[in-house]
N, C-alpha and C. Protein backbone atom coordinates (compact mmCIF):
# COMPACT_ATOMS: atom_id res chain seq x y z
N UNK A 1 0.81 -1.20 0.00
CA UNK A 1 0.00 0.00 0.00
C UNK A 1 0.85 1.27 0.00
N UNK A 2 2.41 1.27 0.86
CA UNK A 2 2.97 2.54 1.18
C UNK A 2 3.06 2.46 -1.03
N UNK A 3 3.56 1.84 -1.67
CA UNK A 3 4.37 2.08 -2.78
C UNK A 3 3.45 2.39 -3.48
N UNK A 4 1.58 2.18 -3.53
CA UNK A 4 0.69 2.50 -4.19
C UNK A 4 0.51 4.52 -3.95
N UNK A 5 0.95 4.54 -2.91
CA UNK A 5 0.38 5.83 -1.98
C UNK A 5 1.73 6.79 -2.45
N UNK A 6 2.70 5.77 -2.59
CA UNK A 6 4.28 7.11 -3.30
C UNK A 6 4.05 6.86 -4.68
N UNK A 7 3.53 6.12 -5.22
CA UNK A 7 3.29 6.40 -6.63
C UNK A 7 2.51 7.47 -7.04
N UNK A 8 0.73 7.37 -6.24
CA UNK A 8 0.49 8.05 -7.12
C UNK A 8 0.71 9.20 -6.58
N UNK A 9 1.28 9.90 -5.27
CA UNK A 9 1.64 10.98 -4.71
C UNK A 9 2.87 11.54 -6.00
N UNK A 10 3.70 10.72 -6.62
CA UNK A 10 4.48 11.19 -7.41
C UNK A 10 4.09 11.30 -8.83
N UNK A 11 3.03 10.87 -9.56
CA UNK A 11 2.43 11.14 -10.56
C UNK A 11 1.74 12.93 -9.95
N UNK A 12 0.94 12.64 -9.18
CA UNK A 12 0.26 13.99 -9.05
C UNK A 12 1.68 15.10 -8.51
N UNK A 13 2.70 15.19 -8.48
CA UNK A 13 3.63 16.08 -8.32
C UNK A 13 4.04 16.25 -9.83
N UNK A 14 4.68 15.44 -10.45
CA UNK A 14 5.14 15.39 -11.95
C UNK A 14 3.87 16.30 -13.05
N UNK A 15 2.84 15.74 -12.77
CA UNK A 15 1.67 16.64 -13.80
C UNK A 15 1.93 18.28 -13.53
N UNK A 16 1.91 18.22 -11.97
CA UNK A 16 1.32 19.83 -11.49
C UNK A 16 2.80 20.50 -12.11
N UNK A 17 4.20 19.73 -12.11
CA UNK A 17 5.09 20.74 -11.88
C UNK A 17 5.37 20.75 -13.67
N UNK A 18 4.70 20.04 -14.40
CA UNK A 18 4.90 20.33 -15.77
C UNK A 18 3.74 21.24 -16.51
N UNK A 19 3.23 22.16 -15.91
CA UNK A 19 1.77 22.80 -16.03
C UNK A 19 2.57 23.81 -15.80
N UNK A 20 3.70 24.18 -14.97
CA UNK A 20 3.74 25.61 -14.44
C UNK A 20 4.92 26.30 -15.53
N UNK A 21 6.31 27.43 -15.80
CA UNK A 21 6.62 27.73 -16.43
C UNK A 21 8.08 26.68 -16.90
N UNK A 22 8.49 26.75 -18.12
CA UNK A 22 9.19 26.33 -18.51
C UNK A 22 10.61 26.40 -18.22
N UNK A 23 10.73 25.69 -16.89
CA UNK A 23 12.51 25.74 -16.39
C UNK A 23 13.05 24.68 -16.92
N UNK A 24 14.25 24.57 -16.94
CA UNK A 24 15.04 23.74 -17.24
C UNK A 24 15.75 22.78 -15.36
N UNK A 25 16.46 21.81 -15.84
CA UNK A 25 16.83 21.23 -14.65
C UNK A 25 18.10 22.00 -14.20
N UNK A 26 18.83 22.40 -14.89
CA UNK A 26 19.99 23.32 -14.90
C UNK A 26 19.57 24.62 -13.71
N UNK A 27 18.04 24.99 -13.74
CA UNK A 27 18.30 26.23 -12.84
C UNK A 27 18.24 25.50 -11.27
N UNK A 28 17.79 24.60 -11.39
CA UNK A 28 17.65 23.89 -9.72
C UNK A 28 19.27 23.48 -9.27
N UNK A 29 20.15 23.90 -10.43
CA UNK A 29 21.85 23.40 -9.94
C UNK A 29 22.08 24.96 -9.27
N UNK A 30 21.24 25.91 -9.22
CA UNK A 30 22.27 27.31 -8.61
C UNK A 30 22.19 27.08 -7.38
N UNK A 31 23.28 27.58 -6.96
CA UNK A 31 23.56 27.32 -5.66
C UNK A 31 23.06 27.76 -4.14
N UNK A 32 23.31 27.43 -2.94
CA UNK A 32 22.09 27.19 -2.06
C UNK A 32 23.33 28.19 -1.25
N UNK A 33 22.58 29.46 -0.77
CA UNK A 33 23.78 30.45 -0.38
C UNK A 33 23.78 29.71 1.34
N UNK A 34 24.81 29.90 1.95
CA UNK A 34 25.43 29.15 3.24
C UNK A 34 24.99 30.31 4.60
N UNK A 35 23.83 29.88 4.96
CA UNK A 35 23.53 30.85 6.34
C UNK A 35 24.49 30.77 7.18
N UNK A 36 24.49 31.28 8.45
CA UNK A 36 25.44 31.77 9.05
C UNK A 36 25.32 30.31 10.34
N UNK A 37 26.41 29.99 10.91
CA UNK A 37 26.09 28.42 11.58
C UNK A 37 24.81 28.58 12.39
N UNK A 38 24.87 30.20 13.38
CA UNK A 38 23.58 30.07 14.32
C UNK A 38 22.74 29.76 13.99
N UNK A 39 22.00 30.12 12.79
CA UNK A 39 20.84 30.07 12.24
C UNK A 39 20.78 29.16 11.20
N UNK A 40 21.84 28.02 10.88
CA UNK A 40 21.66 27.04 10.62
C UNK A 40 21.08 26.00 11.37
N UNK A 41 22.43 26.20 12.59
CA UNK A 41 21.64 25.28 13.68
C UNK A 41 20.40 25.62 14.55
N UNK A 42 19.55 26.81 14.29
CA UNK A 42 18.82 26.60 15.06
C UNK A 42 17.15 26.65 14.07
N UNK A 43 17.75 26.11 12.74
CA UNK A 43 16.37 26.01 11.92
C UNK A 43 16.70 24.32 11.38
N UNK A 44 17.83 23.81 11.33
CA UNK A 44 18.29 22.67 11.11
C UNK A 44 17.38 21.46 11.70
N UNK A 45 16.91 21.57 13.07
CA UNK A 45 15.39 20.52 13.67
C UNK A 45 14.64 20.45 13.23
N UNK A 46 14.04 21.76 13.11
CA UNK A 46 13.23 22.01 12.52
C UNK A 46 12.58 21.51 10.94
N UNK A 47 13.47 22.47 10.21
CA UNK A 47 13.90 22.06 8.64
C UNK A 47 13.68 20.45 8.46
N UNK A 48 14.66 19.83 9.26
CA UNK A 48 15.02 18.19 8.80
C UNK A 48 13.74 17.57 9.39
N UNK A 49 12.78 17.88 10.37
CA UNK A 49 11.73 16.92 10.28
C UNK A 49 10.17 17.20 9.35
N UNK A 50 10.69 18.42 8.35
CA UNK A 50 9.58 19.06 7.58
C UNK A 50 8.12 19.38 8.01
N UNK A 51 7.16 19.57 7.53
CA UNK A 51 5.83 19.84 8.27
C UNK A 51 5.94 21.15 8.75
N UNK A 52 6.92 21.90 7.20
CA UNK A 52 7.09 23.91 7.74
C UNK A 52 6.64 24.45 7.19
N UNK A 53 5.66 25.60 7.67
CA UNK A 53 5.11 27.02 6.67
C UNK A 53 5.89 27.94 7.39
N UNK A 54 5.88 28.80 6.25
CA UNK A 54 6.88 29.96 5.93
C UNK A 54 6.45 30.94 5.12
N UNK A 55 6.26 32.45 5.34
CA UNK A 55 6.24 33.02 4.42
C UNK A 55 7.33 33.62 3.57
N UNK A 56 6.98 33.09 2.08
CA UNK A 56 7.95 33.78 1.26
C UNK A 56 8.12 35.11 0.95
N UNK A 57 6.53 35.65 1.43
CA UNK A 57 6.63 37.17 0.53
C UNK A 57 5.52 37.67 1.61
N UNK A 58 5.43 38.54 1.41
CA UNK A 58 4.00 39.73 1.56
C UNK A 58 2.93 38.70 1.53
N UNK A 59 1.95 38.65 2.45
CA UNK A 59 0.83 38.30 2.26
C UNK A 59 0.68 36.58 1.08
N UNK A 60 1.88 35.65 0.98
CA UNK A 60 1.73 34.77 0.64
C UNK A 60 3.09 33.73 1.31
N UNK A 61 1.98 32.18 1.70
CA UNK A 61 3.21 30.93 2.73
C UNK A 61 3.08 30.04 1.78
N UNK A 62 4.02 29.30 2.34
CA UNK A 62 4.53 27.81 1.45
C UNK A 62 4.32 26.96 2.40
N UNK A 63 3.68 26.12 2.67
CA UNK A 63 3.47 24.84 3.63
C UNK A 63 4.60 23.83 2.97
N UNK A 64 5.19 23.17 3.48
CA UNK A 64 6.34 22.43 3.22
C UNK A 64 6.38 20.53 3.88
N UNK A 65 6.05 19.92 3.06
CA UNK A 65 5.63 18.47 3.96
C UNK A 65 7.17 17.94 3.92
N UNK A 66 6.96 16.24 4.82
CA UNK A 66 8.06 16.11 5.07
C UNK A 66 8.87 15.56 3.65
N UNK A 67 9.95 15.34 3.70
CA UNK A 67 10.36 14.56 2.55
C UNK A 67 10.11 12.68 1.94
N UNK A 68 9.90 12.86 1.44
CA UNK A 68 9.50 11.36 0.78
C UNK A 68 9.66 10.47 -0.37
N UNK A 69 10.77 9.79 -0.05
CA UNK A 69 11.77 9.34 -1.10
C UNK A 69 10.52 7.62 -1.69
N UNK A 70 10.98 8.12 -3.19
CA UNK A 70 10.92 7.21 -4.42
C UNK A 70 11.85 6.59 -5.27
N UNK A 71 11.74 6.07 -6.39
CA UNK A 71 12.50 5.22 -7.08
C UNK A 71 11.62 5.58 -8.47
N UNK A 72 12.22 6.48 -9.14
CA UNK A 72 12.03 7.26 -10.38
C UNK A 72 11.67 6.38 -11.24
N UNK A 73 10.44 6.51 -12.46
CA UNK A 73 10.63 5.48 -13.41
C UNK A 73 11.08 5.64 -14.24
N UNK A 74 11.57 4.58 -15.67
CA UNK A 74 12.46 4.32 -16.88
C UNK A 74 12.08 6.03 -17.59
N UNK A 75 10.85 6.65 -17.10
CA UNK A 75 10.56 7.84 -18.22
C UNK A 75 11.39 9.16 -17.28
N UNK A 76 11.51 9.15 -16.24
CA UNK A 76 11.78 10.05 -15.25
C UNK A 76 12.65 10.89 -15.90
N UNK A 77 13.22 12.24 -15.69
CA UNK A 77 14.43 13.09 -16.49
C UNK A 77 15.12 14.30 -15.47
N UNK A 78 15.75 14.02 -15.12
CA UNK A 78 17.26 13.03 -15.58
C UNK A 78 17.03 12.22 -14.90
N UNK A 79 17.50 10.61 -15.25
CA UNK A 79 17.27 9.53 -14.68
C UNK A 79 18.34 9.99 -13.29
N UNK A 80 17.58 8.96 -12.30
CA UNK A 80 18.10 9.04 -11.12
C UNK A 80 17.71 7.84 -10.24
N UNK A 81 18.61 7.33 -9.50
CA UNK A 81 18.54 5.84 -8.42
C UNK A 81 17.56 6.08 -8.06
N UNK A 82 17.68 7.53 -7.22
CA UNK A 82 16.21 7.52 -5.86
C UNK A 82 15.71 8.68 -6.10
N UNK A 83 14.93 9.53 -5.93
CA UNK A 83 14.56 10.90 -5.76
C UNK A 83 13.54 11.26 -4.05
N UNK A 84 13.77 12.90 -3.83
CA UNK A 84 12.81 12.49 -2.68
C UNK A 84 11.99 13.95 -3.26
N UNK A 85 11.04 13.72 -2.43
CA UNK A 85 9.82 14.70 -2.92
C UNK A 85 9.25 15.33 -2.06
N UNK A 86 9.22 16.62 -2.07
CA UNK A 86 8.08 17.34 -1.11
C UNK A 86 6.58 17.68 -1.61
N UNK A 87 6.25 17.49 -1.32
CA UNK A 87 4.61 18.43 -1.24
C UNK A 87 4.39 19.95 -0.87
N UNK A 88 3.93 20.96 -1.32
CA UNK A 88 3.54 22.34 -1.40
C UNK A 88 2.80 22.32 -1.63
N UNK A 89 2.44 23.67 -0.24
CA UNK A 89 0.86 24.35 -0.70
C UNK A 89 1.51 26.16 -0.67
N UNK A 90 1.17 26.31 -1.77
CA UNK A 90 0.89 27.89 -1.46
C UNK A 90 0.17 28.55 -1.56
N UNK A 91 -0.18 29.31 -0.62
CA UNK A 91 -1.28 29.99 0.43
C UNK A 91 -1.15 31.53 -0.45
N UNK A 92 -2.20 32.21 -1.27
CA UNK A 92 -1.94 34.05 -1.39
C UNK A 92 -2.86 34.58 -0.39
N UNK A 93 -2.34 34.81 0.36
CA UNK A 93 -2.90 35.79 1.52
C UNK A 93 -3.39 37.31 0.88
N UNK A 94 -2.55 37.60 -0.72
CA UNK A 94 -2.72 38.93 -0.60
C UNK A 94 -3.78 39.38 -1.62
N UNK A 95 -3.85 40.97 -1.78
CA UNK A 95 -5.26 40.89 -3.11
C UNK A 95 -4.27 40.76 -4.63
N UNK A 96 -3.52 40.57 -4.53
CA UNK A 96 -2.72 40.59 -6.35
C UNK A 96 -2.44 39.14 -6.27
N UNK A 97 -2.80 38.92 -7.73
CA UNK A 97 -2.49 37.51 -8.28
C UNK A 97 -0.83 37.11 -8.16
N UNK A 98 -0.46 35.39 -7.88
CA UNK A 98 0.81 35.21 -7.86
C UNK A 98 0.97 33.92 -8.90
N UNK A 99 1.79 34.37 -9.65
CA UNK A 99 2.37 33.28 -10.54
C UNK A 99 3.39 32.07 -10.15
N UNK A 100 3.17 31.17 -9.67
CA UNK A 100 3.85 30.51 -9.60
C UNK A 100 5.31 29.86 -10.68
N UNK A 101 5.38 30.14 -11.66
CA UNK A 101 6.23 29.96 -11.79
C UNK A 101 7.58 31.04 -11.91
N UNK A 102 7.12 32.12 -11.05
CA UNK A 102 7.85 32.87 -10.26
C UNK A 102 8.70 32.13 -9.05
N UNK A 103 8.73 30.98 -8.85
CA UNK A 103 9.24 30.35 -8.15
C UNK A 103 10.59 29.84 -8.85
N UNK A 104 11.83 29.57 -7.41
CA UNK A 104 12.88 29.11 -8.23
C UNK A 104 13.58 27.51 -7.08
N UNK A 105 13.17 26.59 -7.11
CA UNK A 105 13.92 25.71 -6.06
C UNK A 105 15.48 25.25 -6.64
N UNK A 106 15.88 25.35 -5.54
CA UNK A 106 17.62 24.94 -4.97
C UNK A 106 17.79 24.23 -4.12
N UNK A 107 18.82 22.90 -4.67
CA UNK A 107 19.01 22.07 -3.90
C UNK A 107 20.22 21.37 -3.90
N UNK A 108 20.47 21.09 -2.44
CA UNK A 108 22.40 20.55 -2.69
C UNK A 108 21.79 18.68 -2.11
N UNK A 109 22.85 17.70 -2.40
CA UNK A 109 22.55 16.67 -1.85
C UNK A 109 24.10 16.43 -1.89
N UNK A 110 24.26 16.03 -0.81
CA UNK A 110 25.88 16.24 0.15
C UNK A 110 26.84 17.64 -0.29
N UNK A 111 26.27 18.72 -0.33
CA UNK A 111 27.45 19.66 -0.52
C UNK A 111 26.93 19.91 -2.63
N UNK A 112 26.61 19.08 -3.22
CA UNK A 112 26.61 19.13 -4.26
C UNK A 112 25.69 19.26 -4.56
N UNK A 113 25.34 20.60 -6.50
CA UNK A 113 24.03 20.70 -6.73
C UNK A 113 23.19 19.35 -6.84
N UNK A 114 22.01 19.56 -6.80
CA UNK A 114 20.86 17.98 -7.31
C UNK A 114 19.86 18.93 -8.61
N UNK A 115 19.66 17.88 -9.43
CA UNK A 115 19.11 18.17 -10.45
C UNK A 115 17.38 17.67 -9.92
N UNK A 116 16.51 18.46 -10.61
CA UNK A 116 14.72 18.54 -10.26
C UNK A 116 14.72 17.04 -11.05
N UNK A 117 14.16 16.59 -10.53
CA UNK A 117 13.50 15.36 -11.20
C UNK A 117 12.07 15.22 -11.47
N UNK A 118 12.10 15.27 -12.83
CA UNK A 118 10.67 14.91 -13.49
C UNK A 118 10.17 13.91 -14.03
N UNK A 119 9.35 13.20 -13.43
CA UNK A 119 8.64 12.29 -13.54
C UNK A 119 7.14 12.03 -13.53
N UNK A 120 6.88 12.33 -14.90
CA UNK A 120 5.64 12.63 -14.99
C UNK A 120 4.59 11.22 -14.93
N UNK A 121 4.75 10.13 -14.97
CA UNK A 121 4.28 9.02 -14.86
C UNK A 121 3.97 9.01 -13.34
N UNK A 122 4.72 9.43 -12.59
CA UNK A 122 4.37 9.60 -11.40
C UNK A 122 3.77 10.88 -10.45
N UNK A 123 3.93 11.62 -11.58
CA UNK A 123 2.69 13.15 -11.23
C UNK A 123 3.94 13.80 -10.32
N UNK A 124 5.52 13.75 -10.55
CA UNK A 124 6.17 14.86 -10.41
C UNK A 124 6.93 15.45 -11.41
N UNK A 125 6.20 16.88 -11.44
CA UNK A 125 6.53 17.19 -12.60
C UNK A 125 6.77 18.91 -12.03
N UNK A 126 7.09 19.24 -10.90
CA UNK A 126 7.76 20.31 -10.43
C UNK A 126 7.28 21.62 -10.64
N UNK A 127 7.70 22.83 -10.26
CA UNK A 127 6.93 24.22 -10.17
C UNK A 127 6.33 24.32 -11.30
N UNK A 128 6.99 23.41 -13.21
CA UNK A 128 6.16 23.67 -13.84
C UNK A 128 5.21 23.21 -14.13
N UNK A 129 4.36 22.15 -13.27
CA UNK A 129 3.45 21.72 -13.38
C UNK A 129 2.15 22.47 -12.78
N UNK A 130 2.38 23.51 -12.12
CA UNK A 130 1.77 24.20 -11.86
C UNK A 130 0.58 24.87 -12.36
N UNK A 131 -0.28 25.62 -11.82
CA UNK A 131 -1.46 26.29 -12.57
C UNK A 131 -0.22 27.77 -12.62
N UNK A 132 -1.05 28.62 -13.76
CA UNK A 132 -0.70 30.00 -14.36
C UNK A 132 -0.27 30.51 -13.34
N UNK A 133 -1.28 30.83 -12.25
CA UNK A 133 -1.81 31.79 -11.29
C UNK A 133 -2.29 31.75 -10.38
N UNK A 134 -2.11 32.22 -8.63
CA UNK A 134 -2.99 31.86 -7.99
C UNK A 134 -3.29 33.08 -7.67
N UNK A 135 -4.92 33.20 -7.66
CA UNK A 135 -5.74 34.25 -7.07
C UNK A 135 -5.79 34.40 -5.56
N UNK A 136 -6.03 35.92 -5.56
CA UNK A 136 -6.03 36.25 -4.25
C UNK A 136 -7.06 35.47 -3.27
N UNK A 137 -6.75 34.83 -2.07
CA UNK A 137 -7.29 33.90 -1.36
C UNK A 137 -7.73 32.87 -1.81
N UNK A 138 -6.51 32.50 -2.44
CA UNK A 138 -6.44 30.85 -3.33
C UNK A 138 -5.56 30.18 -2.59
N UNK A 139 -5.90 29.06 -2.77
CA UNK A 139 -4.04 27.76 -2.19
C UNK A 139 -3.82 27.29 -3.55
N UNK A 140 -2.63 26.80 -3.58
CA UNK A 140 -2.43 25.69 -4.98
C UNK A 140 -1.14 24.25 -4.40
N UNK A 141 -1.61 23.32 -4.46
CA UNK A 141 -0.89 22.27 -3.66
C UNK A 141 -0.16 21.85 -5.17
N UNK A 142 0.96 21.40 -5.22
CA UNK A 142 1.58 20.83 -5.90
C UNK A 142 3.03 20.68 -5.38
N UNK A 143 3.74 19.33 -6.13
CA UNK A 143 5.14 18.52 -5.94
C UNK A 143 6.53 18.98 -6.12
N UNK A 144 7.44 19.00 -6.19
CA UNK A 144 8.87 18.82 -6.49
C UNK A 144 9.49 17.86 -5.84
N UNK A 145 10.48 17.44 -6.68
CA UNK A 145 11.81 16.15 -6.79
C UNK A 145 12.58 16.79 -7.07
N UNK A 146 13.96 15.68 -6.43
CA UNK A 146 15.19 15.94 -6.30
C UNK A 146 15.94 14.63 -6.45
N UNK A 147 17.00 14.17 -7.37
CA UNK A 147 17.36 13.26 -7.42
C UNK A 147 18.59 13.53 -6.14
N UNK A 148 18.37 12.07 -5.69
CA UNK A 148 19.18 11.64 -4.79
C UNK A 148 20.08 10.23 -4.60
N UNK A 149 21.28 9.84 -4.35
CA UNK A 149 21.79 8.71 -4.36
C UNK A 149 20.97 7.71 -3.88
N UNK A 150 21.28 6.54 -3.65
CA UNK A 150 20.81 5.33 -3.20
C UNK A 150 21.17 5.03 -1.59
N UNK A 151 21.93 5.82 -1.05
CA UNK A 151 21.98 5.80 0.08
C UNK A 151 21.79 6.87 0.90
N UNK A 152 21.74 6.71 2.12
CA UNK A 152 21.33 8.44 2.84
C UNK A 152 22.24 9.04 2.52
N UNK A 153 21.74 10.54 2.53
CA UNK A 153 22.43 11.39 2.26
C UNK A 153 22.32 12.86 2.79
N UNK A 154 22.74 13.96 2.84
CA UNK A 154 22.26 15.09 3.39
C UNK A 154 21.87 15.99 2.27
N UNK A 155 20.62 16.21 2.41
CA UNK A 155 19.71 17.04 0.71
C UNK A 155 19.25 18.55 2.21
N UNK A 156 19.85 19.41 1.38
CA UNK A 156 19.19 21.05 1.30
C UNK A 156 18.31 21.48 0.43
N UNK A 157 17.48 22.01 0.73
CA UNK A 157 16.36 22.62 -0.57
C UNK A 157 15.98 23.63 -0.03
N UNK A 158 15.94 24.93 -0.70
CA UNK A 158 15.19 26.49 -0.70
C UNK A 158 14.58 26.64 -1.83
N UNK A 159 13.70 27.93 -1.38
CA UNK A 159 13.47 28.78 -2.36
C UNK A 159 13.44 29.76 -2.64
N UNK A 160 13.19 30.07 -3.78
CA UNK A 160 13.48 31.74 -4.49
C UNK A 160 12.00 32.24 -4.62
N UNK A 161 11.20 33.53 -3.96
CA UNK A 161 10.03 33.34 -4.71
C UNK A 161 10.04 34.33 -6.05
N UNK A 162 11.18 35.02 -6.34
CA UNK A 162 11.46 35.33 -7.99
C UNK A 162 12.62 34.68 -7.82
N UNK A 163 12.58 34.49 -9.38
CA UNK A 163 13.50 33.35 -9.61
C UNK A 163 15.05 34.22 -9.74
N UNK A 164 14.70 35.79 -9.62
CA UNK A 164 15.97 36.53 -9.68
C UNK A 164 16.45 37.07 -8.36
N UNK A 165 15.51 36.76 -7.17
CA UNK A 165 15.80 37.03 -6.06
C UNK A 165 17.57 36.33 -5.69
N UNK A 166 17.94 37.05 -4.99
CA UNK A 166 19.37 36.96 -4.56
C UNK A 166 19.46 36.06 -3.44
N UNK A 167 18.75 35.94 -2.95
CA UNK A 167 18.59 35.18 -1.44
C UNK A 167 17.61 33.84 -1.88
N UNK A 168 17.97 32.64 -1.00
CA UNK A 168 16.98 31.60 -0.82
C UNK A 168 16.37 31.34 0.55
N UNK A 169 15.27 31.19 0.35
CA UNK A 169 14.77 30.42 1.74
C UNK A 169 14.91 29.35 2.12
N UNK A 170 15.80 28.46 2.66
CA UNK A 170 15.99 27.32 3.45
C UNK A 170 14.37 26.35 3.56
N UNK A 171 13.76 25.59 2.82
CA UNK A 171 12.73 25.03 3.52
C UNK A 171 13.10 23.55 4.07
N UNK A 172 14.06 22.48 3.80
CA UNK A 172 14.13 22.01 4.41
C UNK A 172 16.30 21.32 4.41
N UNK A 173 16.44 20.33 5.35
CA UNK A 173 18.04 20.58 5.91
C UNK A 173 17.82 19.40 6.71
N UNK A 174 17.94 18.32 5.54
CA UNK A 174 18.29 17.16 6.24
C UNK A 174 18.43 16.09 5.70
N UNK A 175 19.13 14.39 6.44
CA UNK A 175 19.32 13.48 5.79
C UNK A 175 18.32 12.48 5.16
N UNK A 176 18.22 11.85 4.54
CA UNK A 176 17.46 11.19 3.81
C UNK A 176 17.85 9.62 3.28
């Protein structure tokens, strides 16, 4: 039952994130800027057992579930051993519409970039699977992947909520 329940949890990530704007896997390699140790370690508990909202902006949060590793299929891109996956909701609190694919995720897995993994057979298909737009006092739940080795490992992931923003938000900081 768990492998029926990560399947189709990863089909419905793969659709939503191939709906939203046209990134490449290349932008999920920029790099994940290095907070300062305090405030590493004291969002690091936190972070690594997931189940975090956060606001990114003005009047709009990102609910952040925990991480939840799969086994990519033969269609997946870029192929990868394992991948792990979060779940998102984002919340517009405010009255102006937000585009989601104004979004930019970053992710290291041991020190090193990780490429988005799309896998649309399994409904992860990442920020661009997304809808256009979310209206003011809308949510929009959708997936992202991250390829990851076959053994644990330590995976970082933030985000950008423009994809030209200079800074990332830390959403989660831990092993897997």
């Amino acid at each position: 039952m768990p492998v029926v329940r990560l399947t189709v949890a990863a089909c419905v990530l793969l659709v939503l994130a191939a709906c939203a704007s046209p990134r490449t896997a290349g932008e999920s390699r920029q790099s994940l800027e290095t907070p300062t140790a305090g405030a590493a370690a004291e969002r690091s508990d936190h972070l690594a057992k997931g189940g975090l909202t956060l606001s990114i902006r003005d009047d709009l949060t990102l609910s952040v579930s925990a991480p939840t590793s799969f086994t990519p299929t033969e269609e997946a891109y870029p192929r990868a051993v394992r991948a792990v996956a979060f779940e998102l909701v984002l919340d517009n609190r405010g009255d102006t519409i937000y585009r989601p694919a104004q979004l930019s995720f970053v992710a290291t897995v041991d020190g090193v970039p990780a490429d988005q993994v799309i896998d649309s057979t399994q409904g992860y298909s990442g920020v661009t699977g997304t809808a256009d737009e979310v209206l003011p006092s809308q949510s929009l739940r959708f997936s992202v992947a991250f390829g990851v080795p076959g053994h644990p490992c330590v995976v970082r992931v933030a985000v950008r909520p423009e994809a030209s923003a200079d800074s990332a938000i830390p959403i989660f900081d831990g092993t897997v």
